[in-house]
C-alpha atoms as a PDB file:
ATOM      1  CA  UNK A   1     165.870  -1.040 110.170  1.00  0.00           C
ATOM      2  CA  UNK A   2     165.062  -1.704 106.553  1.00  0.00           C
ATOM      3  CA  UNK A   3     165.814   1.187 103.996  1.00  0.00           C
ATOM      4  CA  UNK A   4     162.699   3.036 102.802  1.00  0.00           C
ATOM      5  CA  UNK A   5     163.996   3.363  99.912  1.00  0.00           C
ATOM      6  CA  UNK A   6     162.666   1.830  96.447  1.00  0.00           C
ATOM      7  CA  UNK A   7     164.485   0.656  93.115  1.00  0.00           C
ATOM      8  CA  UNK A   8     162.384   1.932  90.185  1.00  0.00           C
ATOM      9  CA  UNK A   9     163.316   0.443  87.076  1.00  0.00           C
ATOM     10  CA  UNK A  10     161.486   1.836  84.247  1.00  0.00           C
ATOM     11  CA  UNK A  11     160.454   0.116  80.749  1.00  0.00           C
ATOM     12  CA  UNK A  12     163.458  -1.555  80.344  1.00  0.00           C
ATOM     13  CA  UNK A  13     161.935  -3.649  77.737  1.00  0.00           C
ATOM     14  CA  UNK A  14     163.144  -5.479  74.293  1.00  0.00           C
ATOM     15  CA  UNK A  15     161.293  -3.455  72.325  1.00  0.00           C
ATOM     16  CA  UNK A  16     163.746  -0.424  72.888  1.00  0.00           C
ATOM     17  CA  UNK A  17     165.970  -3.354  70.902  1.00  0.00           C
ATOM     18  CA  UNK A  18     163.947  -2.529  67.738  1.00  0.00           C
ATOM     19  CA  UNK A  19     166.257  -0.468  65.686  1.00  0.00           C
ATOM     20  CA  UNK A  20     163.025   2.096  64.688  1.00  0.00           C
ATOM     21  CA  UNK A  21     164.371   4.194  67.422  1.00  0.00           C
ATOM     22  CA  UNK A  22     167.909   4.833  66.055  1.00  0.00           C
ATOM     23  CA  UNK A  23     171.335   5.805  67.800  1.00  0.00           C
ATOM     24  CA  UNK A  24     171.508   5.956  71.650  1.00  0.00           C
ATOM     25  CA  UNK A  25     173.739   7.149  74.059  1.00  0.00           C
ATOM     26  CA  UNK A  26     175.314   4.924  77.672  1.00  0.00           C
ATOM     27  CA  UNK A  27     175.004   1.193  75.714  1.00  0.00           C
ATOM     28  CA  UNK A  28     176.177   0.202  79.525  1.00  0.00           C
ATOM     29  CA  UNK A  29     172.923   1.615  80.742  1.00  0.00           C
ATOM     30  CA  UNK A  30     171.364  -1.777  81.548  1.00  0.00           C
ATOM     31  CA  UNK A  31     174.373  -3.180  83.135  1.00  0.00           C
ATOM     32  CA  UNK A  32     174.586  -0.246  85.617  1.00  0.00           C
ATOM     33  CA  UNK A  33     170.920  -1.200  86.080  1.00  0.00           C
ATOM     34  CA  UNK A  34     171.682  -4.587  86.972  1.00  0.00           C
ATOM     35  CA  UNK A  35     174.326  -3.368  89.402  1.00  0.00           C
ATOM     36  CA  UNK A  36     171.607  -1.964  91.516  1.00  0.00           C
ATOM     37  CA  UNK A  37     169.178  -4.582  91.169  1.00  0.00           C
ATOM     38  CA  UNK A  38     171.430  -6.729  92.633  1.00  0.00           C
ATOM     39  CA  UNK A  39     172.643  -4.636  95.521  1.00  0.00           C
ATOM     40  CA  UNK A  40     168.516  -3.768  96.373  1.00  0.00           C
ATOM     41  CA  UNK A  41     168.244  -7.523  96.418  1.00  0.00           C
ATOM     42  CA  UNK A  42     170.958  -8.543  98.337  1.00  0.00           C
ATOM     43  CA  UNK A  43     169.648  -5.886 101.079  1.00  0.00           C
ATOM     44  CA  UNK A  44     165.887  -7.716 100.702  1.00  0.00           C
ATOM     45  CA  UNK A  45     164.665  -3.771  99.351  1.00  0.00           C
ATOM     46  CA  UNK A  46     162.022  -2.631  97.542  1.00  0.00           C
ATOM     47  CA  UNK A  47     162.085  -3.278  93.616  1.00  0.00           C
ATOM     48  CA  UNK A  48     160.099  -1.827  91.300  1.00  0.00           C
ATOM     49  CA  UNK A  49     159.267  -3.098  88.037  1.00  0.00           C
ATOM     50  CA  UNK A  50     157.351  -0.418  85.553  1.00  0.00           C
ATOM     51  CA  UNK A  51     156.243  -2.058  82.202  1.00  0.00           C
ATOM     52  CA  UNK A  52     154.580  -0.488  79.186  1.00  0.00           C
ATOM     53  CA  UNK A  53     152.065  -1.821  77.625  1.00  0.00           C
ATOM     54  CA  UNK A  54     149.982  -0.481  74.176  1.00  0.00           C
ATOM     55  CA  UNK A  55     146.802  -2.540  73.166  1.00  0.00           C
ATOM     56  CA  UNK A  56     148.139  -1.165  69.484  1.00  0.00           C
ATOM     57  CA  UNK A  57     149.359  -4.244  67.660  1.00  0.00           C
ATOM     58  CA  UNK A  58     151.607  -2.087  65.327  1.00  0.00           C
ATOM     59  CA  UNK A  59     153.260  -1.184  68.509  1.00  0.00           C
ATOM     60  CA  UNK A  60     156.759  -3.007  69.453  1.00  0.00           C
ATOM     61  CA  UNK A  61     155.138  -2.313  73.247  1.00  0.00           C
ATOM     62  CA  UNK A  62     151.959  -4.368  72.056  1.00  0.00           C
ATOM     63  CA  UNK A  63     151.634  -6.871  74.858  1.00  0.00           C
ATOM     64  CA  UNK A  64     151.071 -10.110  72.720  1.00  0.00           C
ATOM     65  CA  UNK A  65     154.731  -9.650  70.879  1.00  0.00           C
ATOM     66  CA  UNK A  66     158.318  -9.873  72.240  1.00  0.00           C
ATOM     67  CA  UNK A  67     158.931  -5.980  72.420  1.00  0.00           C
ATOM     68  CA  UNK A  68     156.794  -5.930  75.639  1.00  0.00           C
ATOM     69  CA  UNK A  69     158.919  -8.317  77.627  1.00  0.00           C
ATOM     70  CA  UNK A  70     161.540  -6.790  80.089  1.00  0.00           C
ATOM     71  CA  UNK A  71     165.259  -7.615  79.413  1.00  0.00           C
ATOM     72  CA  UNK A  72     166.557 -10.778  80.461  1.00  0.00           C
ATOM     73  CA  UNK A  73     169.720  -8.180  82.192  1.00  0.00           C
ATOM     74  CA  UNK A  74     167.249  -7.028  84.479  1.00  0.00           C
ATOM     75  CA  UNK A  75     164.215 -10.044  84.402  1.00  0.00           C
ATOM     76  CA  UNK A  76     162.023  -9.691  87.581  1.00  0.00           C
ATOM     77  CA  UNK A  77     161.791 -12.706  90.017  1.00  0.00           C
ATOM     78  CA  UNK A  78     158.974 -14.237  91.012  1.00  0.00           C
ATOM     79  CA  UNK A  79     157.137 -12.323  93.928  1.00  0.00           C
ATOM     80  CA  UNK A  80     159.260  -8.917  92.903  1.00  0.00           C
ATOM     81  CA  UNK A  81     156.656  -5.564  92.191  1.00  0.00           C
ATOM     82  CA  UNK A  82     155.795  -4.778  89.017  1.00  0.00           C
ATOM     83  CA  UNK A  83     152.880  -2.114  87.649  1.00  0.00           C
ATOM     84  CA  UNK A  84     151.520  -1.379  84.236  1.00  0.00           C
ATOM     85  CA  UNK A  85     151.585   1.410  82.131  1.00  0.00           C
ATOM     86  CA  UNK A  86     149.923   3.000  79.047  1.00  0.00           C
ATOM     87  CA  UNK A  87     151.422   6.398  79.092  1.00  0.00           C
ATOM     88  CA  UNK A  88     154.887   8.394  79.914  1.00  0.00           C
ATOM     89  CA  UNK A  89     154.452   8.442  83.892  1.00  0.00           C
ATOM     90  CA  UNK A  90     154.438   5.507  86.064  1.00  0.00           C
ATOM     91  CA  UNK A  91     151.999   7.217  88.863  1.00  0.00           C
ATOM     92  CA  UNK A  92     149.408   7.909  85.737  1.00  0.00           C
ATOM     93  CA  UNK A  93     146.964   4.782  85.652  1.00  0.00           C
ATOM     94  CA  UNK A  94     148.478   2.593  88.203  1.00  0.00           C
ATOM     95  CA  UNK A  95     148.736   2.231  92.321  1.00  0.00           C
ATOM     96  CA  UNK A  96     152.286   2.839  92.653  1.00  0.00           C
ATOM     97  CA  UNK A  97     151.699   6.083  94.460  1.00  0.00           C
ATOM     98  CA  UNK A  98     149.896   4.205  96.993  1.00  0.00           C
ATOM     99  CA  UNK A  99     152.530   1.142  97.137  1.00  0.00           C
ATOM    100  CA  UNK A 100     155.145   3.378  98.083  1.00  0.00           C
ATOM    101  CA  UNK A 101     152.976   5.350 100.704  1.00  0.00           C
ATOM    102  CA  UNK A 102     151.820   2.013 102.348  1.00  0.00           C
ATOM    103  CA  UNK A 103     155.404   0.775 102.685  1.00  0.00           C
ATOM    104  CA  UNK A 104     156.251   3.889 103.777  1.00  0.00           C
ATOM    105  CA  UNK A 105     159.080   4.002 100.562  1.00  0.00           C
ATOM    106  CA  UNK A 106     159.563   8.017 101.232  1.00  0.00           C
ATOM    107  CA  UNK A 107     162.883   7.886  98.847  1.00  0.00           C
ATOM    108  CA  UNK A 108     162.945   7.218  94.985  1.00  0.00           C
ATOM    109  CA  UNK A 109     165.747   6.154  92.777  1.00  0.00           C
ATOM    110  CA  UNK A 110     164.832   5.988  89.208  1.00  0.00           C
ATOM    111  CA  UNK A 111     166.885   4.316  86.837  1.00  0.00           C
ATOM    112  CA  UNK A 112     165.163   3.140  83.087  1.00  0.00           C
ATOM    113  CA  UNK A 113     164.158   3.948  79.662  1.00  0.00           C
ATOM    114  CA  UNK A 114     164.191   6.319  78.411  1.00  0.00           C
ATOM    115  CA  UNK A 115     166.084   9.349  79.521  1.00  0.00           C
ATOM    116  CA  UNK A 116     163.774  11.842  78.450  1.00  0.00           C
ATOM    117  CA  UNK A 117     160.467  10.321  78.046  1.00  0.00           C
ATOM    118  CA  UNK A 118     159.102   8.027  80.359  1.00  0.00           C
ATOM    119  CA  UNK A 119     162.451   8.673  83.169  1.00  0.00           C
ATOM    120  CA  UNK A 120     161.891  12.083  82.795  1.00  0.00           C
ATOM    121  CA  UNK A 121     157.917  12.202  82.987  1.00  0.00           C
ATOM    122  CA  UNK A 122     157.999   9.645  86.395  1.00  0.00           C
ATOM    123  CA  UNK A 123     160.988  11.640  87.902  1.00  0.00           C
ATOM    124  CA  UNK A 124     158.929  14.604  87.359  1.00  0.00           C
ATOM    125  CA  UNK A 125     155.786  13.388  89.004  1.00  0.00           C
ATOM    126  CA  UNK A 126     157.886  11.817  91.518  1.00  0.00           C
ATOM    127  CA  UNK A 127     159.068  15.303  92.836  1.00  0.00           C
ATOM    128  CA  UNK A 128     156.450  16.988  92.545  1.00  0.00           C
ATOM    129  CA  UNK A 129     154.115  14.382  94.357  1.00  0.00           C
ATOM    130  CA  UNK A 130     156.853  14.884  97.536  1.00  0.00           C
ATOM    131  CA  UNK A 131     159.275  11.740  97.055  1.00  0.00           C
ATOM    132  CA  UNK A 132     163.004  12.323  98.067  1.00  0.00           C
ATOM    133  CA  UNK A 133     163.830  11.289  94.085  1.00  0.00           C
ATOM    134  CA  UNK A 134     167.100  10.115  92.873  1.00  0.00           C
ATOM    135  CA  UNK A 135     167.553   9.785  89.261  1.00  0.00           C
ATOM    136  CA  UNK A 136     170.639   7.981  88.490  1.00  0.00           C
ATOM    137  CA  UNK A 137     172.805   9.410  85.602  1.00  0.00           C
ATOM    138  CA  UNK A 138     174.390   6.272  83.680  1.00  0.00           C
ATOM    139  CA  UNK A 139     171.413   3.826  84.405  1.00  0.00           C
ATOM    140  CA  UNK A 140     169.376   5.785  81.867  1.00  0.00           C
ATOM    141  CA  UNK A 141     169.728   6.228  78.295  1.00  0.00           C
ATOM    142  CA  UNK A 142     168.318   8.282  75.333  1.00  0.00           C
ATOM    143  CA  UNK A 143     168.275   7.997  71.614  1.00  0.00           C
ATOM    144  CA  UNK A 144     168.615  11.393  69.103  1.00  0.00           C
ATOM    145  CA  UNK A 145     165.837  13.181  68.352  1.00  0.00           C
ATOM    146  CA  UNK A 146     164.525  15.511  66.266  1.00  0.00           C
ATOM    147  CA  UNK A 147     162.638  19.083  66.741  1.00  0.00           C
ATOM    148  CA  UNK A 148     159.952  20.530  65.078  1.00  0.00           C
ATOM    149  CA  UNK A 149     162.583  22.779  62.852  1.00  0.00           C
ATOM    150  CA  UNK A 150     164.093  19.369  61.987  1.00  0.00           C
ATOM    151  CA  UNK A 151     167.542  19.813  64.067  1.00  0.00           C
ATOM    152  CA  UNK A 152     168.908  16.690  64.909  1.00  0.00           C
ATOM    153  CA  UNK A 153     169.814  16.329  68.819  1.00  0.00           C
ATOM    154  CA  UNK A 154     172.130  13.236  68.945  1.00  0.00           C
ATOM    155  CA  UNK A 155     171.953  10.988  72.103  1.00  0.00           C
ATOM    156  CA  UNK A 156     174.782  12.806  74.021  1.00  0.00           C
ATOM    157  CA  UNK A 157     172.477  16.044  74.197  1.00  0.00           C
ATOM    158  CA  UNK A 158     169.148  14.510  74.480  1.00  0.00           C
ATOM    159  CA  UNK A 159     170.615  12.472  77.664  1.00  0.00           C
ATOM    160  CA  UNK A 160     172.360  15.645  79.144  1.00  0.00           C
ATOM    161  CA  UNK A 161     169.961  18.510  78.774  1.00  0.00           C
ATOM    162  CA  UNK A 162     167.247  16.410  80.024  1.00  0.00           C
ATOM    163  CA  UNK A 163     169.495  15.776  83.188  1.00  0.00           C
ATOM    164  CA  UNK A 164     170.208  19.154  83.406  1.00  0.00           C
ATOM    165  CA  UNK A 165     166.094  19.882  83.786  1.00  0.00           C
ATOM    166  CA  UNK A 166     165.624  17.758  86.221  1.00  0.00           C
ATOM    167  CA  UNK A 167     168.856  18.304  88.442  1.00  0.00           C
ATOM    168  CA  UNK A 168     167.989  20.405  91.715  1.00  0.00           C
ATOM    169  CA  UNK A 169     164.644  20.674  90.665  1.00  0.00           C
ATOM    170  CA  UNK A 170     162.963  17.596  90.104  1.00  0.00           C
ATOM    171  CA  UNK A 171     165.661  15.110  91.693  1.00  0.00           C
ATOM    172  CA  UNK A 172     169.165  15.125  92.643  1.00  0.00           C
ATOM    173  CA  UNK A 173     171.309  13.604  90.002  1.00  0.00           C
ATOM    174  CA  UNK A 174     173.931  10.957  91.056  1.00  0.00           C
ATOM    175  CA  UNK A 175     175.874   7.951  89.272  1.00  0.00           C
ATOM    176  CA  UNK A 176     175.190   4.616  90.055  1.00  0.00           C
ATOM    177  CA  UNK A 177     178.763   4.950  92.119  1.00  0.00           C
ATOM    178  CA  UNK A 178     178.118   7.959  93.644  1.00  0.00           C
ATOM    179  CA  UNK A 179     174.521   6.492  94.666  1.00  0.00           C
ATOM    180  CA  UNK A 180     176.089   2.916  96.338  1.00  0.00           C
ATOM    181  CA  UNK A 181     178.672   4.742  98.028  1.00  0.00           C
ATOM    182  CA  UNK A 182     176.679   7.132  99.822  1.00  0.00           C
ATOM    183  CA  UNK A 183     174.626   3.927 100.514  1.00  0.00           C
ATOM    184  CA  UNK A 184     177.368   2.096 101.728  1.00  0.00           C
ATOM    185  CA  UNK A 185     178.189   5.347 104.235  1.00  0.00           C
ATOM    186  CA  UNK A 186     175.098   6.599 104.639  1.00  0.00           C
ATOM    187  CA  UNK A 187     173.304   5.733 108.253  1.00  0.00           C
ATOM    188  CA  UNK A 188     171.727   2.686 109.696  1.00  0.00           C
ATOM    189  CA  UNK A 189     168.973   2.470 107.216  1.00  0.00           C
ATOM    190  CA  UNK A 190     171.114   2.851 104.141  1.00  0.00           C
ATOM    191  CA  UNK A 191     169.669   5.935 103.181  1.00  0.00           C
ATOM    192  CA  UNK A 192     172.109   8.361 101.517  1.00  0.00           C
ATOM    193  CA  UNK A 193     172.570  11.594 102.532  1.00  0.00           C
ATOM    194  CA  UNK A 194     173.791  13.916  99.780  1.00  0.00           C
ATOM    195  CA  UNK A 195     174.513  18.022  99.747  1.00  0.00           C
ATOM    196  CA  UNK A 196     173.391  20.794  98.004  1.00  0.00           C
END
């Protein structure tokens, strides 16, 4: 019995290579990424590619420069899902709601760019719109930000505190390890089983 789970990989794109966006946090993000691309491949389960796209040539997500192409680290094949986005969620403006209800994909795991803006805003949605959702801890990464008092947050503590608002109540939080293992001894179906 195939898995119902799906492998969302979100807006892991070159323009998050532009150095606009300053210092981030987990630089082996991608490569834990990769890790489970290749283990939702080798099991013939559902990927899912989610691409931004602005119509704003000043953007480095403008679709007609380089920015908007997804990393070669995580490149879809031909044939492999991928939907289109204009804004933070990847259920807002495209039919991915209804892909994963027509192949009855009942369990989520979110990995992508970035931590909390467009992971956060999809793993949100994801929850509340009744997917089992897994966000996976070192497949994501952040960059520092700065508040409206102008305190600088560096990566670290963007990345974490947006974990910790989503933990238990949005998703259940796991590391790519955690997240194969419990795959590897989960049941029949490969879907993992975790506490609390």
């Amino acid at each position: 019995m195939k898995a119902k789970q799906a492998l969302i990989i979100v807006d892991v794109q070159k323009a998050f290579e532009d150095p606009k966006w300053g210092e981030r946090n987990n630089p082996q993000a991608e490569e834990k990424i990769r890790k489970l691309l290749d283990t939702w491949r080798a099991n013939g389960d559902h990927v899912i590619f989610i691409q931004h796209r602005s119509d704003d040539p000043s953007s480095v997500f403008y679709h007609g420069q380089q920015g908007y192409e997804i990393k070669d680290i995580v490149k879809p094949e031909p044939g492999e899902t991928i939907f289109t986005k204009k804004v933070n969620s990847a259920f807002i403006g495209t039919n991915l709601e209804t892909y994963l209800h027509e192949h009855a994909l009942t369990e989520v795991v979110i990995t992508g760019l970035t931590t909390a803006h467009c992971v956060s805003t999809t793993t949100r949605m994801s929850g509340n719109l009744g997917f089992q959702t897994y966000l996976i801890s070192d497949a994501t990464a952040a960059y520092g930000l700065t508040d409206q008092t102008g305190h600088y947050y560096d990566p670290e503590q963007v990345h974490a505190l947006t974990l910790a608002t989503l933990h238990k109540e949005f998703a259940t939080v796991v590391t790519t390890e955690e997240l194969l293992r419990l795959r590897s001894y989960g049941n029949a179906d490969h879907t993992p089983r975790f506490n609390g």
